[in-house]
Protein backbone atom coordinates (compact mmCIF):
# COMPACT_ATOMS: atom_id res chain seq x y z
CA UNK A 1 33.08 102.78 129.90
CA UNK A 2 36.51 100.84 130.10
CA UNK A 3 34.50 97.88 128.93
CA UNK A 4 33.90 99.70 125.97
CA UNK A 5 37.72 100.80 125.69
CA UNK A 6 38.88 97.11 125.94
CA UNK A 7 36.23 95.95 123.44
CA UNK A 8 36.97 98.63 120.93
CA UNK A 9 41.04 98.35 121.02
CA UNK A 10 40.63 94.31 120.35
CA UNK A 11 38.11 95.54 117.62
CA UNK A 12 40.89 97.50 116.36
CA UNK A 13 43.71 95.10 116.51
CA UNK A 14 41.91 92.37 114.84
CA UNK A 15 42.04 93.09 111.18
CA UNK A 16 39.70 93.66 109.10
CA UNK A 17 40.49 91.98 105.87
CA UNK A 18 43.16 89.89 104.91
CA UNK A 19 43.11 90.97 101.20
CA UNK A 20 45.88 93.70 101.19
CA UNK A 21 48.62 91.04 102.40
CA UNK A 22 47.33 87.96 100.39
CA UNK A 23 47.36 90.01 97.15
CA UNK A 24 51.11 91.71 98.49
CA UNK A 25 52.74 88.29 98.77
CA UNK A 26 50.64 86.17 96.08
CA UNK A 27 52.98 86.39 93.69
CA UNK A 28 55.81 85.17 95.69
CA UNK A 29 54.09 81.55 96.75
CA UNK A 30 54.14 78.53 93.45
CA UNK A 31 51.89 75.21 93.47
CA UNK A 32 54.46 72.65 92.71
CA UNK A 33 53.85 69.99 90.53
CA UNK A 34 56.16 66.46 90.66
CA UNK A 35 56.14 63.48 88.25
CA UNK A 36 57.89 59.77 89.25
CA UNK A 37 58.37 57.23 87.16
CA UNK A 38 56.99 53.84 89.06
CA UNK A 39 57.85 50.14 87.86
CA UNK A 40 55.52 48.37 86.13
CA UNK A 41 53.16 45.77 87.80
CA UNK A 42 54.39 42.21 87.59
CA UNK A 43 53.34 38.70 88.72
CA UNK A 44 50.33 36.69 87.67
CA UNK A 45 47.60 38.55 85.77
CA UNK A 46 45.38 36.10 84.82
CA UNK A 47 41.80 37.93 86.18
CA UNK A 48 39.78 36.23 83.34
CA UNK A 49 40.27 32.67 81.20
CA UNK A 50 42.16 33.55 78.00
CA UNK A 51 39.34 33.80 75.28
CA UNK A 52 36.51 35.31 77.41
CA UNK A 53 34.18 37.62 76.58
CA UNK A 54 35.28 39.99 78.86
CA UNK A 55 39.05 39.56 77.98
CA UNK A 56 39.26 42.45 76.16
CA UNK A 57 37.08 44.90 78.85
CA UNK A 58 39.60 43.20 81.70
CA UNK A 59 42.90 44.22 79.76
CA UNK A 60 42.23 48.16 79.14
CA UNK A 61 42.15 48.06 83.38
CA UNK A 62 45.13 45.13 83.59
CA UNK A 63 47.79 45.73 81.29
CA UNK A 64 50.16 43.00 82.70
CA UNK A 65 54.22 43.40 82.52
CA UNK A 66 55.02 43.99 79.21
CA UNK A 67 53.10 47.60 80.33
CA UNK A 68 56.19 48.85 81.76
CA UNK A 69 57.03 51.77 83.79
CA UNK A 70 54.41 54.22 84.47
CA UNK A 71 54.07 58.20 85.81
CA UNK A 72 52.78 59.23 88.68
CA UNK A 73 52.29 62.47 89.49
CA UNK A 74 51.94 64.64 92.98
CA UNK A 75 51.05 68.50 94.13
CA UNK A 76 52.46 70.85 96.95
CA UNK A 77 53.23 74.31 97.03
CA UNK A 78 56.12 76.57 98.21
CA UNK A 79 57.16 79.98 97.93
CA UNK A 80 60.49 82.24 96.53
CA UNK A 81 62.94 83.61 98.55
CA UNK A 82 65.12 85.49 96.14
CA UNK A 83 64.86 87.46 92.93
CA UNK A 84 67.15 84.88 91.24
CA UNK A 85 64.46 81.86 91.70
CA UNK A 86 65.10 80.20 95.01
CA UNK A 87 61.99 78.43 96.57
CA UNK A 88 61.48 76.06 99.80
CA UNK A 89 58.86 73.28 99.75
CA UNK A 90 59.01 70.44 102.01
CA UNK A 91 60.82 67.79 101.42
CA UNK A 92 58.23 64.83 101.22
CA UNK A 93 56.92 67.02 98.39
CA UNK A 94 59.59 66.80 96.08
CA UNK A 95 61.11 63.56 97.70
CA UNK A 96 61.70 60.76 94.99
CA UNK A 97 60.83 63.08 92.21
CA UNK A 98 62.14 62.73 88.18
CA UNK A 99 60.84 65.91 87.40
CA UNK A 100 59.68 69.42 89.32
CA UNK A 101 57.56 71.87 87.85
CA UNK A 102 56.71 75.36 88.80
CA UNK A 103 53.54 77.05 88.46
CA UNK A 104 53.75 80.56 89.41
CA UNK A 105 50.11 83.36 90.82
CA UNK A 106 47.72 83.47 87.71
CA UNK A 107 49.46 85.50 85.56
CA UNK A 108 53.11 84.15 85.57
CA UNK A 109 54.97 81.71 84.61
CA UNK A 110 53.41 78.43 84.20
CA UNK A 111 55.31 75.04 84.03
CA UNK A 112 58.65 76.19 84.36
CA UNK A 113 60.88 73.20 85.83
CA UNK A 114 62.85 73.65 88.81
CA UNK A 115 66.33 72.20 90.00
CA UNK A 116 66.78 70.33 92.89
CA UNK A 117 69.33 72.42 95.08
CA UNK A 118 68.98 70.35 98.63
CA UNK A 119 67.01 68.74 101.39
CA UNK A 120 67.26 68.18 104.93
CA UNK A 121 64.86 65.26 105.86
CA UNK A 122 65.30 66.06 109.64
CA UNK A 123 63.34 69.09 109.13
CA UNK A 124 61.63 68.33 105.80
CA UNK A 125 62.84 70.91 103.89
CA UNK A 126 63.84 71.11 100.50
CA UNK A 127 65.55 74.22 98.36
CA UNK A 128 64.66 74.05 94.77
CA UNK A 129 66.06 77.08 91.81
CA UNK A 130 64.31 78.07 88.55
CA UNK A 131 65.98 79.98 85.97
CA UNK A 132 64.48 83.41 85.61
CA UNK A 133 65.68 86.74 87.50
CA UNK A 134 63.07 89.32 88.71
CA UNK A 135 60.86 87.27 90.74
CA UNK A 136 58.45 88.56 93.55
CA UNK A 137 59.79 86.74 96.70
CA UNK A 138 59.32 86.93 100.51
CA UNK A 139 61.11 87.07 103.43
CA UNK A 140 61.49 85.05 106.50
CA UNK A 141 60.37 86.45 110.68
CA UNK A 142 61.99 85.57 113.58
CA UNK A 143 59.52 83.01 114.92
CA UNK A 144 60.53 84.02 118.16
CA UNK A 145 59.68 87.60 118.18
CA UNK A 146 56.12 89.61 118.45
CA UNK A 147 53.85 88.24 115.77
CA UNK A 148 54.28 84.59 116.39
CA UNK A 149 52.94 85.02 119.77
CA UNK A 150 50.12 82.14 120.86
CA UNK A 151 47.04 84.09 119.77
CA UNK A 152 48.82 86.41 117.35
CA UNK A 153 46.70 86.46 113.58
CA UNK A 154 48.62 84.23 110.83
CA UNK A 155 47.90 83.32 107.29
CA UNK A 156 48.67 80.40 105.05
CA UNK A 157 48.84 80.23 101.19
CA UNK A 158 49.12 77.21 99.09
CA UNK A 159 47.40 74.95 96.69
CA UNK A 160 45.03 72.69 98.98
CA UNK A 161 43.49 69.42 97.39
CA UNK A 162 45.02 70.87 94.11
CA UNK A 163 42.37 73.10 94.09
CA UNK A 164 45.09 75.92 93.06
CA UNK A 165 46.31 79.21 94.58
CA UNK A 166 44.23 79.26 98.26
CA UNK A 167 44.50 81.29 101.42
CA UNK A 168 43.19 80.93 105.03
CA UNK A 169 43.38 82.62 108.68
CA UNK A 170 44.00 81.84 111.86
CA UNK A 171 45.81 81.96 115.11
CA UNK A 172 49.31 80.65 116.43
CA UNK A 173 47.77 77.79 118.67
CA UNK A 174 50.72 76.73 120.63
CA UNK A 175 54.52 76.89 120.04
CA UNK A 176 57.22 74.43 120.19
CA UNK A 177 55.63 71.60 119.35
CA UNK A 178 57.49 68.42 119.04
CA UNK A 179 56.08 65.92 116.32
CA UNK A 180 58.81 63.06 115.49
CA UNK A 181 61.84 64.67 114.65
CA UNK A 182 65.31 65.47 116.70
CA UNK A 183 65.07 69.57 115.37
CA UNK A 184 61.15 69.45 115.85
CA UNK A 185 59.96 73.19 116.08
CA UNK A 186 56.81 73.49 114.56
CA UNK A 187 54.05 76.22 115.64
CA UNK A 188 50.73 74.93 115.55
CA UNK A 189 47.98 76.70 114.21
CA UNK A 190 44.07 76.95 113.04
CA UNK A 191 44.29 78.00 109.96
CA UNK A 192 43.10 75.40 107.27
CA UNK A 193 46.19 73.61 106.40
CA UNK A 194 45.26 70.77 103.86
CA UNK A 195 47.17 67.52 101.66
CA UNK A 196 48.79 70.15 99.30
CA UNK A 197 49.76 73.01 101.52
CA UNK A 198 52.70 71.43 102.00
CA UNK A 199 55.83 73.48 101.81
CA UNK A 200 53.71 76.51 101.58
CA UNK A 201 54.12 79.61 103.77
CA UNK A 202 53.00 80.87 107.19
CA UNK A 203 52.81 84.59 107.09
CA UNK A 204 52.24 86.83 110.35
CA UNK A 205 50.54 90.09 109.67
CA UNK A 206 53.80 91.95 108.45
CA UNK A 207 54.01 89.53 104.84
CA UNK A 208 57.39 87.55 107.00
CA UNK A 209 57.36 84.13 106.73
CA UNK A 210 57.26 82.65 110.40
CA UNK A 211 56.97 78.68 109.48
CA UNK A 212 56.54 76.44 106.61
CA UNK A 213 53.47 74.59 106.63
CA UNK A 214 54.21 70.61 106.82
CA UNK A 215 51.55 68.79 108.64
CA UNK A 216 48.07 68.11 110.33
CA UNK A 217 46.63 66.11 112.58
CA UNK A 218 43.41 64.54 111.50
CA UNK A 219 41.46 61.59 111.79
CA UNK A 220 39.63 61.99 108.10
CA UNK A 221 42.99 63.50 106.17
CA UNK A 222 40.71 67.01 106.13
CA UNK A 223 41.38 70.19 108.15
CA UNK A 224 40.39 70.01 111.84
CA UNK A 225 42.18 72.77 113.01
CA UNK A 226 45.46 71.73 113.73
CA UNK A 227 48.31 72.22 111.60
CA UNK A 228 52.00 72.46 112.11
CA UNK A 229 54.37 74.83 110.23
CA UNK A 230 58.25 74.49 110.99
CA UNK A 231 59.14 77.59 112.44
CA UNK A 232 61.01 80.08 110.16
CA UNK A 233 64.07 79.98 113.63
CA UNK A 234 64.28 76.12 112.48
CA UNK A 235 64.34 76.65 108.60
CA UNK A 236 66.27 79.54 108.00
CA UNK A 237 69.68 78.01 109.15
CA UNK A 238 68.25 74.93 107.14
CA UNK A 239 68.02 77.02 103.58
CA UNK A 240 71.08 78.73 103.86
CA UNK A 241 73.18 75.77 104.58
CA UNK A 242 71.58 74.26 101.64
CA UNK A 243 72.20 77.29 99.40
CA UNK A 244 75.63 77.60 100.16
CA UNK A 245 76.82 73.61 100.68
CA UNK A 246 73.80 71.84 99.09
CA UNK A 247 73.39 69.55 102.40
CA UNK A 248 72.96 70.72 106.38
CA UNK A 249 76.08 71.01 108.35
CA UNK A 250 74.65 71.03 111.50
CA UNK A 251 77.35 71.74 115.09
CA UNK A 252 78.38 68.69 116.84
CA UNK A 253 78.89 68.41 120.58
CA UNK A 254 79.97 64.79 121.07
CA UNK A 255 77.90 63.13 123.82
CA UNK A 256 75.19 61.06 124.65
CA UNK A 257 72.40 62.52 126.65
CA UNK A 258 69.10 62.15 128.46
CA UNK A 259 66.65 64.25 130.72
CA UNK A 260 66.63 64.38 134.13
CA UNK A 261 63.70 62.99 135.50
CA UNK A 262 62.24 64.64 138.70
CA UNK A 263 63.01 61.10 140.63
CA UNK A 264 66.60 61.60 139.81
CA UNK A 265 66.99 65.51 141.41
CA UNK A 266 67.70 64.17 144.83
CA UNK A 267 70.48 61.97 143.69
CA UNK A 268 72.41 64.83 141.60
CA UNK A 269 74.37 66.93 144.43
CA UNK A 270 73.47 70.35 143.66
CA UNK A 271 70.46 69.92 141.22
CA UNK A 272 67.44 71.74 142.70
CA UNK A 273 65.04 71.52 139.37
CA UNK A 274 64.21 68.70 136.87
CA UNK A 275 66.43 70.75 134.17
CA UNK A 276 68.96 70.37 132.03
CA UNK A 277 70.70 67.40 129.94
CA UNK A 278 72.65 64.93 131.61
CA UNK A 279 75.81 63.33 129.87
CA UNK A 280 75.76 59.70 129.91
CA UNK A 281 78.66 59.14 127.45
CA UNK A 282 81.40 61.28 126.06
CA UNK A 283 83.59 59.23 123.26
CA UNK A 284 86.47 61.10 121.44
CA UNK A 285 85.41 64.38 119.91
CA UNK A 286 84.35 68.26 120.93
CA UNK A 287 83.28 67.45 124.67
CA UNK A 288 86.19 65.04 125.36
CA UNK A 289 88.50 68.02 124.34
CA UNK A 290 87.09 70.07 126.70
CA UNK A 291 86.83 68.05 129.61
CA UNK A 292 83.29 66.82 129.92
CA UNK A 293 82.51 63.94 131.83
CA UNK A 294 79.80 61.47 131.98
CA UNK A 295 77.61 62.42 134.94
CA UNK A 296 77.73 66.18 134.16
CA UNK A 297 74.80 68.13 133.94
CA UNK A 298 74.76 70.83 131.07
CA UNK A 299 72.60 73.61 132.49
CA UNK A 300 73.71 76.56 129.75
CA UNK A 301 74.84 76.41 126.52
CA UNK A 302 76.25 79.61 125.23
CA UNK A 303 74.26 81.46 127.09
CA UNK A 304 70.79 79.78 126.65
CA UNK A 305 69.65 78.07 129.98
CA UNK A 306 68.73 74.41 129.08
CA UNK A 307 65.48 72.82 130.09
CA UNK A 308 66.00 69.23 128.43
CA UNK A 309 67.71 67.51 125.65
CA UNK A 310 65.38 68.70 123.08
CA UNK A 311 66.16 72.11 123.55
CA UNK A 312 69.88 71.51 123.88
CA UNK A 313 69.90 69.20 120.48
CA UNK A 314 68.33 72.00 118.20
CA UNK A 315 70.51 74.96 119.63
CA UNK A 316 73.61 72.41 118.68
CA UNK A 317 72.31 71.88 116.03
CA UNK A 318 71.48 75.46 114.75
CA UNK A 319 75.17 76.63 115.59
CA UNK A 320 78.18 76.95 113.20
CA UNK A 321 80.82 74.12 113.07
CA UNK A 322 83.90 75.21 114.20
CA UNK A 323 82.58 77.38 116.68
CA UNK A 324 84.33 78.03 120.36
CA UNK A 325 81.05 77.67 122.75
CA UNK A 326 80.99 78.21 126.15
CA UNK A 327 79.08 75.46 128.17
CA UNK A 328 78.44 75.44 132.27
CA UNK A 329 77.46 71.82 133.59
CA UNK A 330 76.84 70.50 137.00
CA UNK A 331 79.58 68.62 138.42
CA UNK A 332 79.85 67.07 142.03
CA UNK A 333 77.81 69.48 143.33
CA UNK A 334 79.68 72.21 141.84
CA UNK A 335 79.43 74.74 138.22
CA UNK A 336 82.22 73.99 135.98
CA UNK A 337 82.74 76.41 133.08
CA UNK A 338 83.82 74.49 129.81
CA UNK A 339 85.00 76.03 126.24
CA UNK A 340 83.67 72.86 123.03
CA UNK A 341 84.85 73.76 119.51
CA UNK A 342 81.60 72.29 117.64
CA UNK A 343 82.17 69.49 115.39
CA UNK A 344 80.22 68.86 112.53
CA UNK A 345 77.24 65.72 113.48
CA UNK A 346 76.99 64.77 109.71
CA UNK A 347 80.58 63.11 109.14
CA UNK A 348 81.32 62.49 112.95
CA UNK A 349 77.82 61.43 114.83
CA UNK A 350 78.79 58.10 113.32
CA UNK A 351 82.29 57.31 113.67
CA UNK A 352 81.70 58.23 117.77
CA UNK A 353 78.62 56.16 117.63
CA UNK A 354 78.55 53.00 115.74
CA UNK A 355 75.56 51.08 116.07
CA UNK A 356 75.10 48.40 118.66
CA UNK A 357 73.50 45.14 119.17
CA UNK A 358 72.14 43.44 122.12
CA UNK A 359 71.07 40.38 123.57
CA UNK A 360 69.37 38.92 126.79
CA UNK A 361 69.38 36.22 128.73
CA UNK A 362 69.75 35.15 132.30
CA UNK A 363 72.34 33.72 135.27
CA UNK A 364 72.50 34.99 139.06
CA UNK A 365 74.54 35.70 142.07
CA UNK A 366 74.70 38.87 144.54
CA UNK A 367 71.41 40.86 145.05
CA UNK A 368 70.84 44.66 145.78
CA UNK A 369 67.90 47.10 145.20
CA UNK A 370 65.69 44.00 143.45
CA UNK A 371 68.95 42.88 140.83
CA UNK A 372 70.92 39.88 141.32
CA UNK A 373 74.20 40.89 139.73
CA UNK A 374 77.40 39.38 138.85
CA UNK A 375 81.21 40.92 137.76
CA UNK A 376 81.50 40.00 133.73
CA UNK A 377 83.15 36.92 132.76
CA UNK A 378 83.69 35.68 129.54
CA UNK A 379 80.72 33.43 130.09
CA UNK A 380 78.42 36.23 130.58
CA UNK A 381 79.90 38.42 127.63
CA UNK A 382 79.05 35.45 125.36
CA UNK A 383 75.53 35.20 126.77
CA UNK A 384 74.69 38.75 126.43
CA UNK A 385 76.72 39.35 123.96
CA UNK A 386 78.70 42.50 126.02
CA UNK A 387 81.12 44.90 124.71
CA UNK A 388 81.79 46.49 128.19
CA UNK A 389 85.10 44.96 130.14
CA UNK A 390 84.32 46.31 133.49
CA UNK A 391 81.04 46.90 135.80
CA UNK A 392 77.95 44.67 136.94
CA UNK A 393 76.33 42.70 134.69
CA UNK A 394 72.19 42.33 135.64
CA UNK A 395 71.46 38.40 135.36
CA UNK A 396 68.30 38.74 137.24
CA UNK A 397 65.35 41.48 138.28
CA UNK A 398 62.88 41.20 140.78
CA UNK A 399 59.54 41.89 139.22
CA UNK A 400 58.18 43.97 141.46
CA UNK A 401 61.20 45.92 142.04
CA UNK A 402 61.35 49.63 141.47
CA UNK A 403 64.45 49.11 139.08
CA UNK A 404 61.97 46.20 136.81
CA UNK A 405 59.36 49.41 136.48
CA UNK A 406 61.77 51.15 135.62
CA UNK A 407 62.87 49.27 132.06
CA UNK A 408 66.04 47.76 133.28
CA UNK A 409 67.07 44.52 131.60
CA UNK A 410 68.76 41.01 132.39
CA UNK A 411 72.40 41.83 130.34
CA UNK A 412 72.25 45.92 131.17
CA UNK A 413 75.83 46.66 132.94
CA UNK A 414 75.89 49.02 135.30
CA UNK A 415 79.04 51.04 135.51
CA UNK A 416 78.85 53.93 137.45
CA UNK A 417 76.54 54.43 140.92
CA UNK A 418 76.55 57.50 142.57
CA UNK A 419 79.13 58.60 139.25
CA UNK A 420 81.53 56.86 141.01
CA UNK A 421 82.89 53.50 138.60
CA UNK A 422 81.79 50.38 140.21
CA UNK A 423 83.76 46.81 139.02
CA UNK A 424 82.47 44.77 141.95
CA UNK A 425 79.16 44.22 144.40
CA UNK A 426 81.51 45.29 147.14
CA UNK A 427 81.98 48.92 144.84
CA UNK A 428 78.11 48.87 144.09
CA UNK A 429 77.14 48.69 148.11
CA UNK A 430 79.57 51.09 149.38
CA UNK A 431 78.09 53.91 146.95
CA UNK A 432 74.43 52.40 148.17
CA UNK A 433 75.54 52.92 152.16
CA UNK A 434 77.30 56.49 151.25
CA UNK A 435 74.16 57.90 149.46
CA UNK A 436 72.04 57.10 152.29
CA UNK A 437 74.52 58.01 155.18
CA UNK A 438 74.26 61.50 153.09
CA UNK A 439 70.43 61.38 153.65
CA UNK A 440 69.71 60.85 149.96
CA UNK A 441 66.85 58.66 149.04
CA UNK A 442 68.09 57.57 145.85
CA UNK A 443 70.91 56.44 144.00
CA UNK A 444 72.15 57.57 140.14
CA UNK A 445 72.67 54.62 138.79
CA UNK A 446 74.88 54.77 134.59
CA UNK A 447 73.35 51.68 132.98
CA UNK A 448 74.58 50.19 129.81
CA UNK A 449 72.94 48.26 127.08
CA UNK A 450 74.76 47.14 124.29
CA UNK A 451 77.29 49.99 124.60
CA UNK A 452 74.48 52.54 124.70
CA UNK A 453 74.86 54.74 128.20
CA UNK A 454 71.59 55.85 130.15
CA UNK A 455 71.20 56.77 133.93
CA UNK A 456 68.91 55.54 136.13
CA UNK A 457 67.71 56.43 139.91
CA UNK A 458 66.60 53.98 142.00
CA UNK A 459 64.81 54.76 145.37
CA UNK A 460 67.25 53.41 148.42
CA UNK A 461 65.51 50.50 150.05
CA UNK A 462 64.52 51.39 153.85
């Protein structure tokens, strides 16, 4: 009898046709058409002897350079978000394109060309306008609420293959999946997701928009069940800030980070948990101001526990510039409350960042924990080309040393053990004998390679 209760309420929340909502938000989702102009072929085109035959049959398929440019022309899809014409695609759909055009549900416009208004390639999303007023659009979920649940029903619409206006079903598979990018948020799902769905929607079961579809994983370029939408919590933030500014302008914290590693919990006082993102650099900017150090752990960000730097990037990311964020980090054992004002990471990422070079090479002198090490000279900031004036530079690494497995270089610097500075071997041992006279059995070692800061634990040798 309850078998049959349980049985009959999964009957009934499984529904039974998905016709209703495909022909409700039809109208709203476009097949987008590009055309780009490509150079002309040059170079040697000789493919048979002048006065063949076949001279004339060979130069209808080889036109040579005199030919010129040529079109070439692509498909996606997308869907409208206003009454006044906006529509998101993705942005490889559009990317690189001379012209857009729009073709709207059988029965509406066809052709009508659209206006570029932004893109974010971090998330792949573009915001295109066409000039007409009255349009059916959609609107976007929270991503994060009940109907993007892993097992909840979804449906995607697009223009597969170019076969035109197309639907199909599914499930959320999984959530939070990372694919390449820093604000990676994609939901991954079963429902057929093809070349040409791309930039189309993701609807749950109440005609919201809860990702944009963007990309499969395949080995034959065909549907085998998994696709990836960006999740509408990712793209919302994204369309608005290119409605209003016509570019992202994403909050800025002003450090360098890294996850902590499970080997590296016993030598952060106070960590119990692999969580969190630890700062391994803090130039001038947001953090500086408010007193963040390298060596701090942020655990909470305004009010959202942190698990790793992925986590911690995005919810940067997603939050206003100028805004007064409260931030909690791990400190010497102890919780430290800090206040940032966000910068913005498009104009200042850069300037507090530059890009570095590095080289390697190899000298010698005092050993510890498999790395002969030496204080930096001139001699050795030639050789490995340094731009660090104080700490130990690595001239040699045992092989079959812990600190060899675990990616350390000849030319890294380390700085910092036990996020205490260290300028000398002398420094370096001292922080060695005071982590294991504490009982710890490793040692937090800030390691620097051309300028870039990560941290390190190495296991205390018996």
């Amino acid at each position: 009898m309850v078998l049959a209760q349980v049985t009959a309420a999964a009957a009934q929340s499984r529904p039974a046709t998905f016709a209703d909502l495909a022909e409700q938000v039809s109208p709203s989702v476009v097949n987008i058409t590009t055309s780009t102009t490509i150079a002309g072929r040059t170079g040697p085109q000789g493919l048979v002897p002048d006065g063949s035959p076949f001279e004339d049959f060979f130069d209808d398929l080889d036109r040579g350079p005199d030919e010129g440019s040529r079109r070439s022309s692509a498909l996606g899809s997308g869907f409208v978000i206003s009454d006044d014409g906006y529509i998101v695609t993705n942005n490889h759909v559009i990317e690189g394109a001379d012209e857009i055009l729009i073709e709207f549900y059988p029965g509406g416009e066809p052709g009508v060309p659209a206006e570029l208004v932004g893109t974010d390639p971090n998330t792949d999303i573009a915001v295109l306008k066409v000039d007409l007023e009255g349009l059916s659009f959609v609107e976007f979920g929270d991503s994060n609420a009940e109907g993007a649940r892993v097992g909840d029903w979804v449906m995607a619409m697009g223009n597969p293959l170019g076969q035109g206006f197309s639907v199909s079903a599914g499930i959320v598979s999984a959530r939070n999946r990372a694919l390449s990018g820093t604000y990676d948020d994609y939901i991954q799902t079963d429902a057929a997701i093809n070349r040409g769905n791309s930039g189309g929607p993701l609807f749950n079961m109440d005609a919201e928009v809860v990702g944009v579809n963007t990309a499969i994983l395949s080995p034959n370029g065909g549907s085998i069940g998994i696709g990836f939408a960006m999740s509408s919590a990712v793209v919302t933030n994204v369309v608005d800030q290119l409605i209003e500014f016509g570019e992202t302008r994403r909050g800025w914290l002003g450090v360098r980070i890294q996850d902590v590693t499970p080997d590296m919990v016993d030598a952060i006082e106070g960590l119990d948990l692999a969580r969190g993102a630890l700062v391994t650099d803090v130039p001038a900017g947001p953090a500086e101001n408010a007193g963040m150090l390298a060596g701090d752990v942020i655990l909470n960000f305004d009010g959202i526990e942190i698990e790793d730097t992925r986590e911690l990037v995005r919810i940067v990311g997603n939050s206003p510039v100028g805004k007064e964020v409260p931030v909690a980090v791990l400190r010497d054992g102890d919780m430290a409350d800090l206040t940032v004002v966000l910068g913005r990471r498009e104009t200042s990422e850069a300037v507090a960042f530059p890009a570095s070079t590095e080289e390697s090479e190899e000298p010698e002198q005092s050993e510890i924990l498999g790395l002969s090490l030496s204080e930096i000279t001139p001699e050795l900031t030639d050789q490995f080309s340094l731009t660090d004036d104080t700490g130990l530079v690595i001239t040699a690494i045992n092989p079959e040393s812990e600190a060899a497995s675990k990616g350390l270089l000849e030319g890294d610097v380390i700085t910092e053990a036990g996020q205490e500075a260290v300028a000398t071997v002398d420094d370096l041992t001292a922080q060695v004998e005071a982590a294991a006279e504490a009982g710890r059995k490793s040692i937090l070692l800030l390691v620097r390679r051309g300028g870039d800061p990560r941290f390190v634990a190495l296991v205390l040798e018996e």
